[in-house]
C-alpha atoms as a PDB file:
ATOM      1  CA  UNK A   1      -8.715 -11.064  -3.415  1.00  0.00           C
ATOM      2  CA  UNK A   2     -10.585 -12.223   0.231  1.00  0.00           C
ATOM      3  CA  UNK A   3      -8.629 -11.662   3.554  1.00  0.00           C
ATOM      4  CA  UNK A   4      -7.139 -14.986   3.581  1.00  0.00           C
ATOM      5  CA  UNK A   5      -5.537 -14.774   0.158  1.00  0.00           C
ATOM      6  CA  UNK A   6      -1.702 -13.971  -0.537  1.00  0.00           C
ATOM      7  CA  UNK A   7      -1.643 -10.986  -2.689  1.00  0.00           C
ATOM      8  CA  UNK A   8      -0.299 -11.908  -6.068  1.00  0.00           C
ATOM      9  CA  UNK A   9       3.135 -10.612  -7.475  1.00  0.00           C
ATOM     10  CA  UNK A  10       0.659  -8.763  -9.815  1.00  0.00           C
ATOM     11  CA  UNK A  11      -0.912  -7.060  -7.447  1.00  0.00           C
ATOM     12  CA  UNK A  12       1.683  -6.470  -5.477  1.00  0.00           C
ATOM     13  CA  UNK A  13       3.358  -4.025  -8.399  1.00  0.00           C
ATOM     14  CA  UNK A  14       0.339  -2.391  -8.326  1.00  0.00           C
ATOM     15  CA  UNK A  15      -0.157  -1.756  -5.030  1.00  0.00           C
ATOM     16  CA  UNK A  16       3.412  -1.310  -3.602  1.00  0.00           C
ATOM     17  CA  UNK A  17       5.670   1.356  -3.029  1.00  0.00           C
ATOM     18  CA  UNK A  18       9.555   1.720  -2.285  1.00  0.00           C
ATOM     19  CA  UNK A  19       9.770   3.766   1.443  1.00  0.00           C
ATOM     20  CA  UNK A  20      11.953   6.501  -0.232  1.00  0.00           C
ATOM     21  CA  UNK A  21       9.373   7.160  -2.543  1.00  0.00           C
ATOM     22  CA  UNK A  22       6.256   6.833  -0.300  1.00  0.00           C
ATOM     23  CA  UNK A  23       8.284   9.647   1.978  1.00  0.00           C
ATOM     24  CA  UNK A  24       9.196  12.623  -1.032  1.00  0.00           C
ATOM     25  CA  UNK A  25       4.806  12.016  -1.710  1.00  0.00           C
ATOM     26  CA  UNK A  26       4.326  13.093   2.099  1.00  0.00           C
ATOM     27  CA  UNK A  27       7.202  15.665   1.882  1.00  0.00           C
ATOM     28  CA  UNK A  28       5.433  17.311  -1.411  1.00  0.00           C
ATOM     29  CA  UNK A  29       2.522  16.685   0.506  1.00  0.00           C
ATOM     30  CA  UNK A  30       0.815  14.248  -2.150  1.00  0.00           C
ATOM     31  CA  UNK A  31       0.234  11.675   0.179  1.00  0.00           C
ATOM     32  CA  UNK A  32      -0.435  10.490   3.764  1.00  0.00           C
ATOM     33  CA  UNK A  33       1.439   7.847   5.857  1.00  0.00           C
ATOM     34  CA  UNK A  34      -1.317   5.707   7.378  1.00  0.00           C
ATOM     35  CA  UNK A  35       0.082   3.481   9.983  1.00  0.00           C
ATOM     36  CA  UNK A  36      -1.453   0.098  10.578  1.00  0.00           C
ATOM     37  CA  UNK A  37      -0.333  -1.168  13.140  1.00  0.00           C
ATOM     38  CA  UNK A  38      -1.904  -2.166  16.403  1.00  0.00           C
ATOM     39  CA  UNK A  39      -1.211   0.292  19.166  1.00  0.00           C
ATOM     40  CA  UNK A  40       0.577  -1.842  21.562  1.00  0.00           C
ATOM     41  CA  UNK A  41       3.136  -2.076  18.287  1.00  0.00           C
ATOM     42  CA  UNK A  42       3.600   1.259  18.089  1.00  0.00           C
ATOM     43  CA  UNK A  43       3.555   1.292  21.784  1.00  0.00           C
ATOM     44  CA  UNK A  44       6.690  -0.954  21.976  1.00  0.00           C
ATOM     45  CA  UNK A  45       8.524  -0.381  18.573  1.00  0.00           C
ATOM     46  CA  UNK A  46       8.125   3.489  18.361  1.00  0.00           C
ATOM     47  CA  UNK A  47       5.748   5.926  15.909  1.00  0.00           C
ATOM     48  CA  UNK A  48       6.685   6.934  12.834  1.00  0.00           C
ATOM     49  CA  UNK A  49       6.418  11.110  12.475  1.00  0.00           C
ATOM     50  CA  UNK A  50       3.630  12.728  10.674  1.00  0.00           C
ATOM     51  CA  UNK A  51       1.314   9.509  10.644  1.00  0.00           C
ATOM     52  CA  UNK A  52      -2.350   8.658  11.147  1.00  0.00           C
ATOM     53  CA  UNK A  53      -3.131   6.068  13.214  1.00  0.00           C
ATOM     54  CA  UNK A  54      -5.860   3.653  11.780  1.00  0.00           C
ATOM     55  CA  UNK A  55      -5.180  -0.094  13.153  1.00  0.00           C
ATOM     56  CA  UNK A  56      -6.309  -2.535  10.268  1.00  0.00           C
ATOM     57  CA  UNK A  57      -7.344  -5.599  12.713  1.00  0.00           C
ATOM     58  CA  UNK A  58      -9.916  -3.185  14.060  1.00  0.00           C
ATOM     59  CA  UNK A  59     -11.241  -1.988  10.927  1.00  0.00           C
ATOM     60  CA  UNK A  60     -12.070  -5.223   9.482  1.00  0.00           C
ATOM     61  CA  UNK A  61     -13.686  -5.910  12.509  1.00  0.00           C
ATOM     62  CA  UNK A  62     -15.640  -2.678  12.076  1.00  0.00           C
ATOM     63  CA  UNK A  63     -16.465  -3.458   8.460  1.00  0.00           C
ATOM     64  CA  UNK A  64     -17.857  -7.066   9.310  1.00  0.00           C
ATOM     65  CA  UNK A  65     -14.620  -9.510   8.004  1.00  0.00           C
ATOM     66  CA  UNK A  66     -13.258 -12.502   9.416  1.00  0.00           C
ATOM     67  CA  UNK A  67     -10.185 -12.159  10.868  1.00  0.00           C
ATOM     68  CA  UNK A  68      -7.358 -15.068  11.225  1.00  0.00           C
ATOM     69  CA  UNK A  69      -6.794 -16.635  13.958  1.00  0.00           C
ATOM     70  CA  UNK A  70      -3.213 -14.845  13.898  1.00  0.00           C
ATOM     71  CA  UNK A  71      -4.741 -11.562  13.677  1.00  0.00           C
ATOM     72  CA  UNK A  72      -7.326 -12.525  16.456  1.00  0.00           C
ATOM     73  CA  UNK A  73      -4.643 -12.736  18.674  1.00  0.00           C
ATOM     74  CA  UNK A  74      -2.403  -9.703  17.410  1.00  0.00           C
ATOM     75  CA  UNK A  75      -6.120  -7.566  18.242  1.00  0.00           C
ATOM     76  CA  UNK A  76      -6.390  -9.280  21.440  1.00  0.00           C
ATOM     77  CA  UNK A  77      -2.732  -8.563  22.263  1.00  0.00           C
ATOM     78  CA  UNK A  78      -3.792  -4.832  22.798  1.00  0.00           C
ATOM     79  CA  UNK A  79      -6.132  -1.815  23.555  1.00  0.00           C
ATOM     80  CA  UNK A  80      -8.923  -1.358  21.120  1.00  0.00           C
ATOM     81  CA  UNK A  81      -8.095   2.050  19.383  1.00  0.00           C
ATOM     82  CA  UNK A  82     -11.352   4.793  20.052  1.00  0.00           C
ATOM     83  CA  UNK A  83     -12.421   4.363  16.452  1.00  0.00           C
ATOM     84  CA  UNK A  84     -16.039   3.693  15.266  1.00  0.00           C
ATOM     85  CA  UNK A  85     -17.151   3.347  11.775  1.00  0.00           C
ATOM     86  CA  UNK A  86     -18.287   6.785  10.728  1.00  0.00           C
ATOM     87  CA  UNK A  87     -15.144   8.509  12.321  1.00  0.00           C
ATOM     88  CA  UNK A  88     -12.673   5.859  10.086  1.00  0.00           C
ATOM     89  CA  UNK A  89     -14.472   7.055   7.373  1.00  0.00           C
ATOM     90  CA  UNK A  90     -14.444  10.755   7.537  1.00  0.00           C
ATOM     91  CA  UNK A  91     -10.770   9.971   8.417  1.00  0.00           C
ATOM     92  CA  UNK A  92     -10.258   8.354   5.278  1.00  0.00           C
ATOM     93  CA  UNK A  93     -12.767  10.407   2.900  1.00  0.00           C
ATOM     94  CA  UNK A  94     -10.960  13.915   4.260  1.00  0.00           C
ATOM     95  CA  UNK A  95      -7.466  12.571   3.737  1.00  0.00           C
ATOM     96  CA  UNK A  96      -8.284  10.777   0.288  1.00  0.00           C
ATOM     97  CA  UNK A  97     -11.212  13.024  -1.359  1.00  0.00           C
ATOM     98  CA  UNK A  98     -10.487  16.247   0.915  1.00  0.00           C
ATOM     99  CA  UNK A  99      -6.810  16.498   0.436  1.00  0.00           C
ATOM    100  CA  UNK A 100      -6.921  14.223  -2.822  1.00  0.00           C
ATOM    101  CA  UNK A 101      -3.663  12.798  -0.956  1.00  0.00           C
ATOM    102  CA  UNK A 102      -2.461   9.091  -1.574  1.00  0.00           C
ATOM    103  CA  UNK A 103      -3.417   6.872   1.420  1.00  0.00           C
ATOM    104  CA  UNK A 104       0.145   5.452   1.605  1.00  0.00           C
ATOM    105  CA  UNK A 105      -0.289   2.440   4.255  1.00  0.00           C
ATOM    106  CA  UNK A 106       2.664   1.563   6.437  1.00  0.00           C
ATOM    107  CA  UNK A 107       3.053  -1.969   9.300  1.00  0.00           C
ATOM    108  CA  UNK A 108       5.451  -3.131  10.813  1.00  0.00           C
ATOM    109  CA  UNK A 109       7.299  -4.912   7.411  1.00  0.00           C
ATOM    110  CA  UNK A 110       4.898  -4.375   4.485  1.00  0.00           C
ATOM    111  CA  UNK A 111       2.764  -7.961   4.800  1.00  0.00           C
ATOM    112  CA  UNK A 112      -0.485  -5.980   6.345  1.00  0.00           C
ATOM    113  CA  UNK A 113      -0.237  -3.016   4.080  1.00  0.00           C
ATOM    114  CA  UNK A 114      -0.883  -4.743   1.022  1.00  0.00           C
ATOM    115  CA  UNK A 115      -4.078  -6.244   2.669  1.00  0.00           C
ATOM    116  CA  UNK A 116      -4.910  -2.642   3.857  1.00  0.00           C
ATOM    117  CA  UNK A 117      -4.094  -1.272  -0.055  1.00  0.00           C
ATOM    118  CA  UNK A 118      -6.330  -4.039  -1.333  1.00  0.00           C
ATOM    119  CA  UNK A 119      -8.890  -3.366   0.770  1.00  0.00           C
ATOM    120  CA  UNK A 120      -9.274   0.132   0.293  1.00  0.00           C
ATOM    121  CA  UNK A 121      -8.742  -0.186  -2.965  1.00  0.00           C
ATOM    122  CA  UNK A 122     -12.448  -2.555  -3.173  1.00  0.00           C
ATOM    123  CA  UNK A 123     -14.074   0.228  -1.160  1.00  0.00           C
ATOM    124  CA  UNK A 124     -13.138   2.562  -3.975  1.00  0.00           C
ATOM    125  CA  UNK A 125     -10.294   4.631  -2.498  1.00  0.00           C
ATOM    126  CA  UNK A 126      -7.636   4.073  -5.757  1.00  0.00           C
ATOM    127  CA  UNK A 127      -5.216   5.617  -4.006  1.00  0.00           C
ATOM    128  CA  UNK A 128      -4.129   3.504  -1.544  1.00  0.00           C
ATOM    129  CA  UNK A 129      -0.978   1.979  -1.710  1.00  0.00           C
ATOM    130  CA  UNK A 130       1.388  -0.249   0.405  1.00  0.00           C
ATOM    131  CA  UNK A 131       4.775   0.643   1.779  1.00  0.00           C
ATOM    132  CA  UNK A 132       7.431  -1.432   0.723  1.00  0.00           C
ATOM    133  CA  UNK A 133       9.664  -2.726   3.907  1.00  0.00           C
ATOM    134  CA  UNK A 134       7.276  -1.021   6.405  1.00  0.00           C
ATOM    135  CA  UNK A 135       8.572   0.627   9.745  1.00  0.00           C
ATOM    136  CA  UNK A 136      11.578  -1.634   9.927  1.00  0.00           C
ATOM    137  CA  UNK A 137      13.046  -0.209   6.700  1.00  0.00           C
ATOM    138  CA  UNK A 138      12.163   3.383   7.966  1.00  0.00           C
ATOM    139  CA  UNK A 139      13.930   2.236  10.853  1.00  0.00           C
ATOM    140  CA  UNK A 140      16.955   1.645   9.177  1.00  0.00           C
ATOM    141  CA  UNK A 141      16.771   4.828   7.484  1.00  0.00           C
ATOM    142  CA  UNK A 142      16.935   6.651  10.715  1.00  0.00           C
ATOM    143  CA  UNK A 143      20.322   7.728  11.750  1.00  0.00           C
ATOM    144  CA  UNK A 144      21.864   6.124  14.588  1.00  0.00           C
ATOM    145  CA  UNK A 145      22.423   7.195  17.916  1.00  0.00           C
ATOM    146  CA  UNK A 146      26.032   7.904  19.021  1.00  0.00           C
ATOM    147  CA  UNK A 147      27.495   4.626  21.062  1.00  0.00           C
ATOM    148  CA  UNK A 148      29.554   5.123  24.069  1.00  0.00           C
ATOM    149  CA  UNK A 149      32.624   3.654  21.843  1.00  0.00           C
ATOM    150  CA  UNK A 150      32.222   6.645  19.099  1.00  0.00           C
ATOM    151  CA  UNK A 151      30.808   9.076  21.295  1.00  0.00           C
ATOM    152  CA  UNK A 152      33.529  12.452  22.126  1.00  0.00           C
ATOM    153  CA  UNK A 153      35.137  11.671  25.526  1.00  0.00           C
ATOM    154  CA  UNK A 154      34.845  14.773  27.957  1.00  0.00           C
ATOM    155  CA  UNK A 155      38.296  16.223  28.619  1.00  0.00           C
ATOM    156  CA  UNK A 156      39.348  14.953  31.906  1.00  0.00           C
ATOM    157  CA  UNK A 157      39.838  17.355  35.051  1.00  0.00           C
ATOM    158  CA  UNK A 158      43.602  18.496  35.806  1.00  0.00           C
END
């Protein structure tokens, strides 16, 4: 599979994960929520709890691929991360071979994850896996705030 190629509904079984599942991993602490999103996205849509930030746009850029013109301008969009080769991959090696934890990738819907799986996968960590639904279906997991309609009224002075 290159960069440019949809991943195939083979692959995809192999590679993806349902976001209920990918959570009870971390909770039994099996496996590791990598988000990989840019950080403007994060920035503006909010952080997922007990993740590690490693933004795949600037990892392929750090490991020499082409990027799409799409994800040219999703990089450009934001503030390079402080990331350099060697310190992505003592990020990755500690979590994956340290911790023997799955590297459970998470983006904004579950498009970029699968890329992220895949490529991991070729650089020989076989634990990497996509999240299904990405941060949107973890946001609809999250309970919802109180409105002003359901919220208690205060009693009113007498």
């Amino acid at each position: 599979m290159s960069d440019e190629t949809p991943v195939s509904d083979q692959e995809r079984a192999q590679l993806e994960i349902s976001l209920p599942t990918a959570l009870e991993l971390c909770r039994l602490g099996l496996g590791t929520l990598i988000d990989i999103r840019q950080t403007f996205e994060i920035e503006m849509k909010g952080a997922i709890p007990d993740t590690v930030h490693i933004p795949l746009f600037e990892v392929k850029v750090m490991l020499g691929h082409a990027l799409t013109e799409d994800e040219q301008d999703i990089l450009d969009a934001g503030k390079p991360k402080d990331m350099d080769v060697m310190s992505f991959f003592t990020m990755i090696n500690q979590l994956h071979h340290g911790r023997d934890h799955l590297l459970l990738c998470i983006c904004n819907s579950g498009r970029r994850s699968l890329t992220a799986a895949a490529m991991l996968r070729k650089m020989g960590y076989g634990k990497a896996l996509s999240v299904a639904g990405g941060f949107q279906a973890w946001k609809k997991l999250q309970p919802a705030a109180p409105s002003a309609q359901t919220a208690p009224s205060a009693p009113s002075a007498a």
